[in-house]
Protein backbone atom coordinates (compact mmCIF):
# COMPACT_ATOMS: atom_id res chain seq x y z
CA UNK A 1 -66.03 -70.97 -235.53
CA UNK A 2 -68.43 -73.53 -234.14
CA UNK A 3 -70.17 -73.56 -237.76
CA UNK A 4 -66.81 -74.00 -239.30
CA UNK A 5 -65.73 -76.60 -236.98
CA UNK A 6 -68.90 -78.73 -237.61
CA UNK A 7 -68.85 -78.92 -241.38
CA UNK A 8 -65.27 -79.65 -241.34
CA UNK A 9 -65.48 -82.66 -239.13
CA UNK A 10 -68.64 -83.45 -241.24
CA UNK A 11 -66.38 -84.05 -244.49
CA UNK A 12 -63.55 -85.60 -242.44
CA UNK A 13 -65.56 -88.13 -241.36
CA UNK A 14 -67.45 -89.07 -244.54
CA UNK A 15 -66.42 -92.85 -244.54
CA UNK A 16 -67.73 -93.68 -240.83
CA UNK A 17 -70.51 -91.23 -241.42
CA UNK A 18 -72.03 -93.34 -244.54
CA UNK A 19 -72.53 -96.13 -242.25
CA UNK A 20 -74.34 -93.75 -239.57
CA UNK A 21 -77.46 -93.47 -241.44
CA UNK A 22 -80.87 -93.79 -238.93
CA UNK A 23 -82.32 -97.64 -239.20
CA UNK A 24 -86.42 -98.09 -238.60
CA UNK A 25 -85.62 -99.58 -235.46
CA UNK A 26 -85.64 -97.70 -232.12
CA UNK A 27 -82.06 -96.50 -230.97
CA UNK A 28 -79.98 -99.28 -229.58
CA UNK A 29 -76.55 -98.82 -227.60
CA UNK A 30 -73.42 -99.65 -229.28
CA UNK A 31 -71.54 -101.04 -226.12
CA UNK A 32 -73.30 -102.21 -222.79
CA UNK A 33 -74.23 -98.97 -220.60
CA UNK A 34 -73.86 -98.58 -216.85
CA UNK A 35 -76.18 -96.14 -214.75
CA UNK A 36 -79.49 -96.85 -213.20
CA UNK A 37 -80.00 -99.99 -214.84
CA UNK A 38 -76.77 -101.69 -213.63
CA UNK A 39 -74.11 -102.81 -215.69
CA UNK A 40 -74.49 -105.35 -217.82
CA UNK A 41 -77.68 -104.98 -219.10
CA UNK A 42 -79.40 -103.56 -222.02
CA UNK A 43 -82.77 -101.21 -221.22
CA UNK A 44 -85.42 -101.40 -223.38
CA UNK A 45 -85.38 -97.63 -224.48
CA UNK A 46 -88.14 -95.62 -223.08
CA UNK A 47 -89.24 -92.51 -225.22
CA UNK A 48 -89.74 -89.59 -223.07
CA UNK A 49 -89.33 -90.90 -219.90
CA UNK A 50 -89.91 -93.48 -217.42
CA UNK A 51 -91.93 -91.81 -214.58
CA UNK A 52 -94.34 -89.24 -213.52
CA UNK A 53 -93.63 -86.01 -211.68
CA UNK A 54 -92.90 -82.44 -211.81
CA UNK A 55 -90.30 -80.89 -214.31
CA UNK A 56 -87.55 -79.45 -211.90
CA UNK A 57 -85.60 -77.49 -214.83
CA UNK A 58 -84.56 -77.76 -218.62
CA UNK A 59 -81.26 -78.10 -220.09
CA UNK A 60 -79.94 -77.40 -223.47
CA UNK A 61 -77.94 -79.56 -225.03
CA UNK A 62 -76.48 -79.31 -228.82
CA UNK A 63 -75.59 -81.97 -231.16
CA UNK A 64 -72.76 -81.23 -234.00
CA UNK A 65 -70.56 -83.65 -236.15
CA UNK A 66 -69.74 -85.67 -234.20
CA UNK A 67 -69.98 -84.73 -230.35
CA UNK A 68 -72.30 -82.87 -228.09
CA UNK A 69 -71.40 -79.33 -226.67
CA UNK A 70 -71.72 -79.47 -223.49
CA UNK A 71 -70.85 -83.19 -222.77
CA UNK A 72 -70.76 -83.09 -219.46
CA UNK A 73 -73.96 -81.77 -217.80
CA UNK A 74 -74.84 -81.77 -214.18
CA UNK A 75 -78.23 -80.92 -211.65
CA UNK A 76 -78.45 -80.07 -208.51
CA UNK A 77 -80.65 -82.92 -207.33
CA UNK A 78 -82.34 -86.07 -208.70
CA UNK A 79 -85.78 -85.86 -210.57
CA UNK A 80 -87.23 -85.17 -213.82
CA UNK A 81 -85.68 -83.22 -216.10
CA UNK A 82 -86.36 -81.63 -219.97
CA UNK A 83 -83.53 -81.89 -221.85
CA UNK A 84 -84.16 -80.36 -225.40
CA UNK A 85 -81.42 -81.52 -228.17
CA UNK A 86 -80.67 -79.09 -231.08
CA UNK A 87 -78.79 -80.28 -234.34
CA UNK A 88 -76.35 -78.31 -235.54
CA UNK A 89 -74.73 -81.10 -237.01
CA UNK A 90 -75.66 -82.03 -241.33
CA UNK A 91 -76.24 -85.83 -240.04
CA UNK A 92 -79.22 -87.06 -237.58
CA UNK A 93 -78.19 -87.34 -234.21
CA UNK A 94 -80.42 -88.41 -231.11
CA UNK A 95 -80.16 -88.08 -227.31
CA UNK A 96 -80.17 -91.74 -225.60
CA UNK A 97 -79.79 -91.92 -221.97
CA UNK A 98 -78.58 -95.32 -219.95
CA UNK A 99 -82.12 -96.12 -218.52
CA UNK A 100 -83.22 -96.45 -222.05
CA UNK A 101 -85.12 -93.24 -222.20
CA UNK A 102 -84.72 -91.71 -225.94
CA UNK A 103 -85.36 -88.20 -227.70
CA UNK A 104 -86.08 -89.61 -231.36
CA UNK A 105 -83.88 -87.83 -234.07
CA UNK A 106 -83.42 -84.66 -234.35
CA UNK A 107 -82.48 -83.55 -238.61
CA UNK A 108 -80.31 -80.27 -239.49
CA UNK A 109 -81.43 -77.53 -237.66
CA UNK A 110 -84.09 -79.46 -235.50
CA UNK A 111 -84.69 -79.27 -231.79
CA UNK A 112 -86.34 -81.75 -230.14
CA UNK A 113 -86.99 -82.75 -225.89
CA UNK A 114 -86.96 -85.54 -224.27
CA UNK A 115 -87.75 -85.74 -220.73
CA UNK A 116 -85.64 -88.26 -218.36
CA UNK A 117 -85.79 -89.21 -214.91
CA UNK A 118 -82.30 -88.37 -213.30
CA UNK A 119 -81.51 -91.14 -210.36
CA UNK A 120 -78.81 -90.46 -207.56
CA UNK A 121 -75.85 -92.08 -209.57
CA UNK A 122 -76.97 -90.02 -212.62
CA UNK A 123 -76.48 -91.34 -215.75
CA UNK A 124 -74.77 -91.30 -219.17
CA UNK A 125 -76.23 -90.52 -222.83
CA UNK A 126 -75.00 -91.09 -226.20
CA UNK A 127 -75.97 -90.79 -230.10
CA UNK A 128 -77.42 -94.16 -230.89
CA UNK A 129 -77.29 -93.60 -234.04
CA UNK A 130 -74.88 -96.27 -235.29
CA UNK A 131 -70.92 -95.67 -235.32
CA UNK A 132 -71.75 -92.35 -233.75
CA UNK A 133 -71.43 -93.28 -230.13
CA UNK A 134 -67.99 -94.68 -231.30
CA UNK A 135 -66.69 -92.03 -233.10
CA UNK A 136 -67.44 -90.08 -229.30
CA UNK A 137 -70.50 -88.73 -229.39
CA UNK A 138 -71.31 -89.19 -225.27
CA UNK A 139 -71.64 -87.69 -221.91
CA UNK A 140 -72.44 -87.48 -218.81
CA UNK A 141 -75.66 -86.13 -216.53
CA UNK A 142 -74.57 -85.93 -212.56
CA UNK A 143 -76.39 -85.03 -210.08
CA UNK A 144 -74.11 -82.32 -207.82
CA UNK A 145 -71.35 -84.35 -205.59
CA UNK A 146 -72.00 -87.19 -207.57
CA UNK A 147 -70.76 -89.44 -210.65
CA UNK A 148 -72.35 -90.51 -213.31
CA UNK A 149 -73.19 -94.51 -213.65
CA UNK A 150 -71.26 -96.01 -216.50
CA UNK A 151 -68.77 -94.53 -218.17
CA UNK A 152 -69.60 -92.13 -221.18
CA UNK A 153 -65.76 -91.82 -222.43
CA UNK A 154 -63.66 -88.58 -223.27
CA UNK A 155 -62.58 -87.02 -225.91
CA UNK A 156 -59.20 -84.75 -226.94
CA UNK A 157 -59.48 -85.19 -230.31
CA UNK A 158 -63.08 -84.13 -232.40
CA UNK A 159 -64.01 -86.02 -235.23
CA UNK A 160 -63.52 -89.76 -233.90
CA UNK A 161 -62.67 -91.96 -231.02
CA UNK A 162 -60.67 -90.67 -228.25
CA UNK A 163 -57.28 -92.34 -227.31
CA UNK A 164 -57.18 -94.63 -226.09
CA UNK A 165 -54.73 -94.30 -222.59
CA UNK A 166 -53.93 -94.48 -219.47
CA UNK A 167 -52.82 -90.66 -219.49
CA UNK A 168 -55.28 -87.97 -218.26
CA UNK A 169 -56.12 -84.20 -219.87
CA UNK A 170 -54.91 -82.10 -217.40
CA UNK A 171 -57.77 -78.92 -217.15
CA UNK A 172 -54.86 -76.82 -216.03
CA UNK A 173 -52.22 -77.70 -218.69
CA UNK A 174 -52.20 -74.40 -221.05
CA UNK A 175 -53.21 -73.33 -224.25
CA UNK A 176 -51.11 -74.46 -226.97
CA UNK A 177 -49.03 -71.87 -229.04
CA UNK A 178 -50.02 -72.13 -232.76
CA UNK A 179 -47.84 -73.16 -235.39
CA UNK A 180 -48.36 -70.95 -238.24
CA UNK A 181 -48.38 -73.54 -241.27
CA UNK A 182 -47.03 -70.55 -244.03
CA UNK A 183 -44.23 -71.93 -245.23
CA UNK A 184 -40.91 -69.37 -244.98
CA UNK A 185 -38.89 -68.11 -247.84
CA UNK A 186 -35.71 -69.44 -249.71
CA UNK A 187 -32.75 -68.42 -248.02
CA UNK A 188 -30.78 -65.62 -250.02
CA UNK A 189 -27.50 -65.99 -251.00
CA UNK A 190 -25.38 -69.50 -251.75
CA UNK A 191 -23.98 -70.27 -248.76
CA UNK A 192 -26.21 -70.50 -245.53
CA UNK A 193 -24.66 -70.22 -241.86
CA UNK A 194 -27.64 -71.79 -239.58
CA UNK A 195 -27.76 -71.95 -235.53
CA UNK A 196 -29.58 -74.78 -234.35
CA UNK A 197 -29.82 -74.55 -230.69
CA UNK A 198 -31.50 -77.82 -228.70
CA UNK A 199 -34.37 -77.35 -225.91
CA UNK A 200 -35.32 -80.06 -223.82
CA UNK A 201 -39.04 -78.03 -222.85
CA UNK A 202 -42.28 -78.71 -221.63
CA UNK A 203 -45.19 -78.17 -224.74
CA UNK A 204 -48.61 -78.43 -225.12
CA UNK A 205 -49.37 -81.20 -227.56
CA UNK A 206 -52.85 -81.19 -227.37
CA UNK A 207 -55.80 -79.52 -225.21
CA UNK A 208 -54.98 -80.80 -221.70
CA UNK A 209 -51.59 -82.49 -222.82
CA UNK A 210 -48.33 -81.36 -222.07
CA UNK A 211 -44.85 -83.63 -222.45
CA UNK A 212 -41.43 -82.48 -222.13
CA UNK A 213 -40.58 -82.97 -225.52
CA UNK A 214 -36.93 -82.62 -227.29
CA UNK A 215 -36.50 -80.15 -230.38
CA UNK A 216 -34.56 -78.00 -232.50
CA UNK A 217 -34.84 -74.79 -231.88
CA UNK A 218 -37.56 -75.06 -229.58
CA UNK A 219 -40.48 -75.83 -232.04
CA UNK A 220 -41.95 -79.13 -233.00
CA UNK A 221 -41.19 -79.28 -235.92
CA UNK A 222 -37.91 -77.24 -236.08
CA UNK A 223 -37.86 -74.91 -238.42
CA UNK A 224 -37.99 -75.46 -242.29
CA UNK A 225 -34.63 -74.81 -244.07
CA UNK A 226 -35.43 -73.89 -247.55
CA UNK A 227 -32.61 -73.40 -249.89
CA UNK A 228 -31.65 -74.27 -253.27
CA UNK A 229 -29.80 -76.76 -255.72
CA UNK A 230 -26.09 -75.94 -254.87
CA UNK A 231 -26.47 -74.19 -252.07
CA UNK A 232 -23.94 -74.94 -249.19
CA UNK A 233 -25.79 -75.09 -246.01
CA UNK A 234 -23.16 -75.01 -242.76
CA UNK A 235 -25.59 -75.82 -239.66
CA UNK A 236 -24.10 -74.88 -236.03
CA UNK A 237 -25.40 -77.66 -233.63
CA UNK A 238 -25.50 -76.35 -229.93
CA UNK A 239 -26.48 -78.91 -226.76
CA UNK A 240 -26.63 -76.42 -223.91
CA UNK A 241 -25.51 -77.66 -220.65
CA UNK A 242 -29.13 -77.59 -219.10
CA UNK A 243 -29.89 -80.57 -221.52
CA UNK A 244 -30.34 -84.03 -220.02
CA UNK A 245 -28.78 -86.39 -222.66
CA UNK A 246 -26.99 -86.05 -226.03
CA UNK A 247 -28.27 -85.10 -228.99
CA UNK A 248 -27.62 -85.24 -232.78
CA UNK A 249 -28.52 -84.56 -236.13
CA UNK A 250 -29.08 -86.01 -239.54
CA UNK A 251 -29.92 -84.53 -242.70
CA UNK A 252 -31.59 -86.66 -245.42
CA UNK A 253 -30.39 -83.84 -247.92
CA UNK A 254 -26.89 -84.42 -247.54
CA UNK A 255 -24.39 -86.43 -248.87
CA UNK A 256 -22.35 -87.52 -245.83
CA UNK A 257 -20.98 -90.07 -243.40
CA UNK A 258 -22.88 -91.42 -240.63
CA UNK A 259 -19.41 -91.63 -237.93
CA UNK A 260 -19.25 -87.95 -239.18
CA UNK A 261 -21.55 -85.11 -238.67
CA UNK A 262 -23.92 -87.42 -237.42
CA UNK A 263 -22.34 -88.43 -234.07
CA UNK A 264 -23.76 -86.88 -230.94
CA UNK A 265 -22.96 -84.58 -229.05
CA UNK A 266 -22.99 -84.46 -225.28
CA UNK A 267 -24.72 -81.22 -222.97
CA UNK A 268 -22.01 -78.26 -223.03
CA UNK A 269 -20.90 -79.38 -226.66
CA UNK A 270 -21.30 -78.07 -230.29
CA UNK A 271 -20.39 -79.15 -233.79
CA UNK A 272 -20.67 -78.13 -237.50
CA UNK A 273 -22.17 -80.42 -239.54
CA UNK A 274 -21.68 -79.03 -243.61
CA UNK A 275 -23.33 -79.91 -246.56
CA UNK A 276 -24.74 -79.30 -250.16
CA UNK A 277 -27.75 -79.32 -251.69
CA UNK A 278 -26.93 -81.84 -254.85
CA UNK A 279 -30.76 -82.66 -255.11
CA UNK A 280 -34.47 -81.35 -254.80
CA UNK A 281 -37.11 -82.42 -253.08
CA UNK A 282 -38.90 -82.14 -249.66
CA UNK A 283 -36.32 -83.89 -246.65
CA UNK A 284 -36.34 -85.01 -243.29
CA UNK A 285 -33.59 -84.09 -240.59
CA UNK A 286 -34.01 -85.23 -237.04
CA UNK A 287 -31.77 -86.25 -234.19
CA UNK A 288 -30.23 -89.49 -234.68
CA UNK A 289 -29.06 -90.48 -231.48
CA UNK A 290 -30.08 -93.42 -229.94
CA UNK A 291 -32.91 -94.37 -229.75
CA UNK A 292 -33.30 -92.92 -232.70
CA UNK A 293 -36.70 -94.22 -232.29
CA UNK A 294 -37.36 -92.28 -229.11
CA UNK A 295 -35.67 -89.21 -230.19
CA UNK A 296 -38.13 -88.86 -232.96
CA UNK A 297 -40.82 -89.41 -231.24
CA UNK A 298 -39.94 -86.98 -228.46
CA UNK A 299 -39.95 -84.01 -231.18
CA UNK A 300 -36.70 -84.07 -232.22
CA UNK A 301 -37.68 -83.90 -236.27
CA UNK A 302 -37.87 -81.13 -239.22
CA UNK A 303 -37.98 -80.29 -242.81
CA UNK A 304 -36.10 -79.39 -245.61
CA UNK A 305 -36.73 -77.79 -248.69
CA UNK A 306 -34.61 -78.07 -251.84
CA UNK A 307 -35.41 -75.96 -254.73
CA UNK A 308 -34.38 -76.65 -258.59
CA UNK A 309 -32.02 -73.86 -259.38
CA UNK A 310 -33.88 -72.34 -261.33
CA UNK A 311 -36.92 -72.43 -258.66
CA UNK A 312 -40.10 -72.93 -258.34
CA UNK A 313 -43.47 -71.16 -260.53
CA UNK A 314 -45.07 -68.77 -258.50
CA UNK A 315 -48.09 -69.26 -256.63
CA UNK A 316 -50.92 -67.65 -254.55
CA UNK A 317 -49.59 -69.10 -250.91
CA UNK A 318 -47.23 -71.84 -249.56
CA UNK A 319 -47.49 -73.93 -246.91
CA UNK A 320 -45.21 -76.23 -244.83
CA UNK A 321 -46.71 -79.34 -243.12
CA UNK A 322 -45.08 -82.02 -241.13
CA UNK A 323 -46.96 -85.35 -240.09
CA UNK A 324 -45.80 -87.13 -236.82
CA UNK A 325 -47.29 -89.10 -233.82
CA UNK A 326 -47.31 -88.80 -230.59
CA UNK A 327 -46.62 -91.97 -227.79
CA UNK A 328 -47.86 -90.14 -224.43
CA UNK A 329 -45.86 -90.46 -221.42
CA UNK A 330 -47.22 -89.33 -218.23
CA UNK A 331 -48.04 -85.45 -218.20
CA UNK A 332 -45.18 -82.97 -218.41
CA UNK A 333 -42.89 -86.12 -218.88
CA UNK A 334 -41.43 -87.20 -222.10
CA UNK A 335 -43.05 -89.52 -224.74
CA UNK A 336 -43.26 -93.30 -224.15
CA UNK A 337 -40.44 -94.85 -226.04
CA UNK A 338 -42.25 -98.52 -225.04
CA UNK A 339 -45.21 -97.07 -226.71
CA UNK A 340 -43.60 -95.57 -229.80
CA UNK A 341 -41.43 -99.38 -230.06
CA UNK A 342 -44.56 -101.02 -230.20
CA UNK A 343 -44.45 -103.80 -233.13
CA UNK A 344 -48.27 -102.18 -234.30
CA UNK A 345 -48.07 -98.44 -233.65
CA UNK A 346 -50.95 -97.28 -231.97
CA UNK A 347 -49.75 -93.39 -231.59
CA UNK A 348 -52.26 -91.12 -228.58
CA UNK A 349 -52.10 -88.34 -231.22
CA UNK A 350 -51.08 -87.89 -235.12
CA UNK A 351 -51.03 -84.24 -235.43
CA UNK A 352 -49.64 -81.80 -238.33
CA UNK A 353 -47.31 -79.76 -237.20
CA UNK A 354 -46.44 -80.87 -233.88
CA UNK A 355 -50.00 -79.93 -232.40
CA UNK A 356 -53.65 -81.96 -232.64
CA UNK A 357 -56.59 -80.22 -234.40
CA UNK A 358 -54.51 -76.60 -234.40
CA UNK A 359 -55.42 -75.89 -237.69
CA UNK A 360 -59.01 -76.90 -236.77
CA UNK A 361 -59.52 -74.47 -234.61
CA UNK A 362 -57.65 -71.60 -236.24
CA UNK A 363 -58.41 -72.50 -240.10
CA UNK A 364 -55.54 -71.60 -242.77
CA UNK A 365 -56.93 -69.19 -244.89
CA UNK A 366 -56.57 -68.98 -248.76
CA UNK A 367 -58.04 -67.17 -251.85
CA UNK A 368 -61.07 -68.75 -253.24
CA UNK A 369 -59.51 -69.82 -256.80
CA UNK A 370 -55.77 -69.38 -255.75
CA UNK A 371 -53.16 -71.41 -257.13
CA UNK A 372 -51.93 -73.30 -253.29
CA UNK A 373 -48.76 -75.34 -253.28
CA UNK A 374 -48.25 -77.68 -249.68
CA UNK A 375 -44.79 -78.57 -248.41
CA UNK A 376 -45.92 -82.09 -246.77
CA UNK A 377 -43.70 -84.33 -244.77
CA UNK A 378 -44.37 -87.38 -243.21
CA UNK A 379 -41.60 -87.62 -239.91
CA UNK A 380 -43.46 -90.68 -238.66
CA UNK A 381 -41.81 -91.91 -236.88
CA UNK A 382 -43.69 -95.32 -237.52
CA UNK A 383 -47.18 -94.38 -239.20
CA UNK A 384 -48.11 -94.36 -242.94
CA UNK A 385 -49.80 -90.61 -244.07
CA UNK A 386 -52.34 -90.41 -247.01
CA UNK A 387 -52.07 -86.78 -246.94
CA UNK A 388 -55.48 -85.66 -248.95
CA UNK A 389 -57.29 -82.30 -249.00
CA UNK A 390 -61.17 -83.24 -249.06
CA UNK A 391 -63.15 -81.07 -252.07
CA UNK A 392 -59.53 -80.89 -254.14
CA UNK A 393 -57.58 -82.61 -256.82
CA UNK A 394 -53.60 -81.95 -256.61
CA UNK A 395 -52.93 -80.98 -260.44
CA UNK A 396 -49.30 -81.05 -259.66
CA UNK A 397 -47.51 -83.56 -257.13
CA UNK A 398 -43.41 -83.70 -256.96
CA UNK A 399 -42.73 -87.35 -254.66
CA UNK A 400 -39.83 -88.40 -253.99
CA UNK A 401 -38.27 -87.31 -257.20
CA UNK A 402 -41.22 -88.32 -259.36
CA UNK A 403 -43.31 -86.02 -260.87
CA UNK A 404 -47.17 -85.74 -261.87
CA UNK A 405 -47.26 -81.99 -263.83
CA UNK A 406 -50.08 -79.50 -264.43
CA UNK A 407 -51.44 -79.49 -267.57
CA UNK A 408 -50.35 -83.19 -268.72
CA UNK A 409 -51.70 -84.19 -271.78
CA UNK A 410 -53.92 -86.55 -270.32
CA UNK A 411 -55.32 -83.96 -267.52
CA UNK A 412 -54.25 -86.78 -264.90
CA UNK A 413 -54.52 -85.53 -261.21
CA UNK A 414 -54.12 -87.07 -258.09
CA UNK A 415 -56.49 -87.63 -255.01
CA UNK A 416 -53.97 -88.31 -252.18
CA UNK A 417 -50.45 -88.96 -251.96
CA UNK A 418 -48.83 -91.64 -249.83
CA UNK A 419 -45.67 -91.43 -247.50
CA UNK A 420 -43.87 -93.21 -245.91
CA UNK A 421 -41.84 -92.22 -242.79
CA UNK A 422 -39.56 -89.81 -243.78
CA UNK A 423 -41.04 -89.29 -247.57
CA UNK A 424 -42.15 -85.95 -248.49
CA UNK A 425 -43.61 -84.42 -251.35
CA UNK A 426 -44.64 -80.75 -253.10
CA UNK A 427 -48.46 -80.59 -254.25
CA UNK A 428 -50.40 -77.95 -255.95
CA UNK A 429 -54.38 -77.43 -255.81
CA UNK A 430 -56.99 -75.13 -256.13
CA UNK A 431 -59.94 -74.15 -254.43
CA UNK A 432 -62.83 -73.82 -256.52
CA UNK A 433 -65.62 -71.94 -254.41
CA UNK A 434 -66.32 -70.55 -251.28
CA UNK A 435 -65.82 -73.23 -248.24
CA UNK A 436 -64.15 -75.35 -245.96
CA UNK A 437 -61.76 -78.23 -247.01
CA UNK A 438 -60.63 -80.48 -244.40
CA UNK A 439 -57.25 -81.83 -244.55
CA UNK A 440 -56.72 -84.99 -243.14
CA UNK A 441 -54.57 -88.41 -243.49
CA UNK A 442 -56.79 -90.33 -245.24
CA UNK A 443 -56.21 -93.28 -242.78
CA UNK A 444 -59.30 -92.03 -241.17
CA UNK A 445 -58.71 -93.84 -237.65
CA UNK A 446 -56.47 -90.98 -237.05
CA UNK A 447 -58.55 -88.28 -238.03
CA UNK A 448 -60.31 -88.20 -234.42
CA UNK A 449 -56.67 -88.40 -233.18
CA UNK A 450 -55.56 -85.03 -233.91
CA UNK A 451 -54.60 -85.57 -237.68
CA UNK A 452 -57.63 -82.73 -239.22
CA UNK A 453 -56.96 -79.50 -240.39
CA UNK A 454 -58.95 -76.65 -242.38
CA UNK A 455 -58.02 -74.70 -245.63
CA UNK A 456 -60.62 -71.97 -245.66
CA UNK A 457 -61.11 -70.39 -248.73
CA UNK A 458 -62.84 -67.34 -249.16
CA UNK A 459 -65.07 -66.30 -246.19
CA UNK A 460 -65.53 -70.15 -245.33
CA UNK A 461 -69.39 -70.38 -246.58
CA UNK A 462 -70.36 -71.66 -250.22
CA UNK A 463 -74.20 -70.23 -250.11
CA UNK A 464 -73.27 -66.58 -249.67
């Protein structure tokens, strides 16, 4: 997994990453260190130390793309210290401490040791390679009972900066619960009776972050309705009585007034809201209650899928993903509406399918060769996606009504497609070899935010 994680965040990354390459120069820090030296002040860096005296232990310490595993390390007294840097990562990466002492760069698959004198107050280290100490890779070297000097930063989502907020990870918070990305099968029949049942609950968002978010039937997203042209779909709404505050809920897909189904309805209460598929296409629903705004943002979103009549082609494996943000409130609390109302959305998270860098650690897995077709949404509720599968073309993309088709007589394709909040869209690719393809929003400051996925085809590795 580590392997898979590492080349993925490689590709996801290529834009900041072809500004990374190694200068002449020695290392330099990309923002003023603390430590030893004092804040303040840039060291001269020191290769392999800055004073004599016996070794008192070694520590091992591994570079990938783009972090360092562990990040955190710790001794149990001051001294001097080996500290030998392996690269597991396809990029250079060094080891550059905040008294200046440097390892020199270690290539793919390299080890090399520095040796660093450890005061009281510790001290913090970081890639000096450029961009890289900005895109996260740092830590921390305590001495026991201690803190480092300076502060190295932290990280919740690989692959870029970390957010940038006043709210905590919480060690304790638990696991997430994946959210299997396979997307379900049409609904039989003509006429579909669906229960949609609201839960105010406390989720996992991210490693170490839990808010009390709002949904529909207890998932963020709620669950994808897939039906067909002419299809009449009659949707139960139920706001249990353990609620806090009213709810609602509005279909793009439907024809219908807004004073009508779409008014809320209190905790205790329960309406029908009716309606029939006229169109095709990939559609939002979410609670429009107000704040709209906040109720969005809380988790209170889903899709819709609207087949022709006549359906879709077959293909090898469907997916459903939904693109939305997260605006952190305080842990096990409810999303910032302040946060989310801000007039230049800066979101804690952008995540697919309600969860950040889920489907980095547990890759979707596909058929090298096989014909893929993605369900993507963008919920927003304020950000832009550039939804793009790095090492693909989409042959086929359905946006918004508009249609690019396999097979066109001028063999066009398309590199990324663009939505809006609340656009979606139906895209087809293949896989061509072995390997890893990172999907991402193509807005890469977002990428280290949660918004990076994996399609693994095959068994994941291209050279076999």
């Amino acid at each position: 997994m580590q392997r898979s994680r590492n080349i993925g965040l490689l590709a996801a990354v290529a834009v900041i990453a072809a500004a990374c390459a190694p200068s002449g120069r020695m290392p330099m820090w990309t923002y003023t260190p603390g430590g030893a030296s004092g804040a303040g002040t840039t060291p001269a860096p020191t290769q392999g130390g800055t004073a004599g005296g016996e070794v008192l232990g070694t520590l091992a310490v591994k570079a990938f793309d783009l972090g360092f595993e562990p990040k955190e390390l710790s001794v149990d007294k001051p001294g001097r210290y080996e500290i030998k840097l392996t690269n597991d990562g396809a990029i250079p990466h060094d080891l550059t401490f905040s008294d200046g002492t440097a390892s020199g760069l270690a290539k793919n698959g390299e080890t090399v040791t520095v040796t660093v004198d450890v005061p009281d107050g510790g001290l913090t280290f970081i890639c000096s390679v450029p961009g890289h100490a900005d895109a996260d890779m740092k830590g921390t070297l305590t001495v026991a009972g201690g803190t480092a000097g300076g502060s190295a930063g932290g990280s919740v989502g690989e692959g870029g900066a970390a957010p940038d907020t006043a709210v905590q990870p919480d060690p304790n918070a638990p696991a997430y619960v994946l959210n299997p990305a396979t997307a379900p099968a049409i609904l039989a029949g003509e006429t579909h009776n669906i229960e949609l049942v609201i839960e105010e609950k406390a989720m996992t968002v991210a490693d170490g972050f839990v808010q009390k978010v709002w949904t529909f039937g207890g998932t963020v997203p709620g669950p994808v309705i897939r039906v067909k042209v002419g299809d009449t779909v009659r949707i139960t709404l139920k706001n249990p009585t353990t609620s806090e505050v009213p709810h609602s809920i509005d279909f793009h897909a439907s024809q219908v007034a807004w004073n009508d189904e779409m008014t809320s309805i209190n905790p205790g209460e329960e309406k029908i809201y009716e309606w029939r598929a006229d169109y095709a296409g990939v559609w939002m629903y979410h609670c429009g209650t107000a704040p709209a705004l906040h109720h969005i943002a809380n988790g209170m979103f889903g899709m819709v899928i609207v087949e022709p009549k006549e359906g879709l082609p077959p293909v090898d494996a469907e997916f459903a993903v939904v693109q939305s943000e997260w605006y952190l409130g305080p842990q096990g609390e409810i999303a910032s509406l302040a946060k989310a109302a801000a007039a230049a959305p800066a979101p804690d998270f952008v995540v697919f399918n309600g969860i950040a860098n889920q489907y980095l650690d547990n890759p979707i897995k596909v058929g090298t060769g096989d014909r893929i077709r993605v369900f993507v949404l963008n919920a927003g509720p304020s950000i832009d996606s550039s939804f793009h599968v790095v090492g693909t073309i989409f042959s086929s993309v359905i946006k918004e009504g508009i249609q690019l088709l396999r097979d066109n007589p001028g063999l066009y394709g398309s590199q990324a497609v663009d939505l809006s909040p609340a656009q979606g869209a139906i895209i087809e690719l293949s896989p061509k070899e072995d390997g890893l393809y990172p999907i991402v929003t193509h807005a890469f400051n977002f990428v280290g935010r949660g918004a990076l996925g994996l399609l693994q085809a095959g068994d994941g590795d291209p050279l076999n």
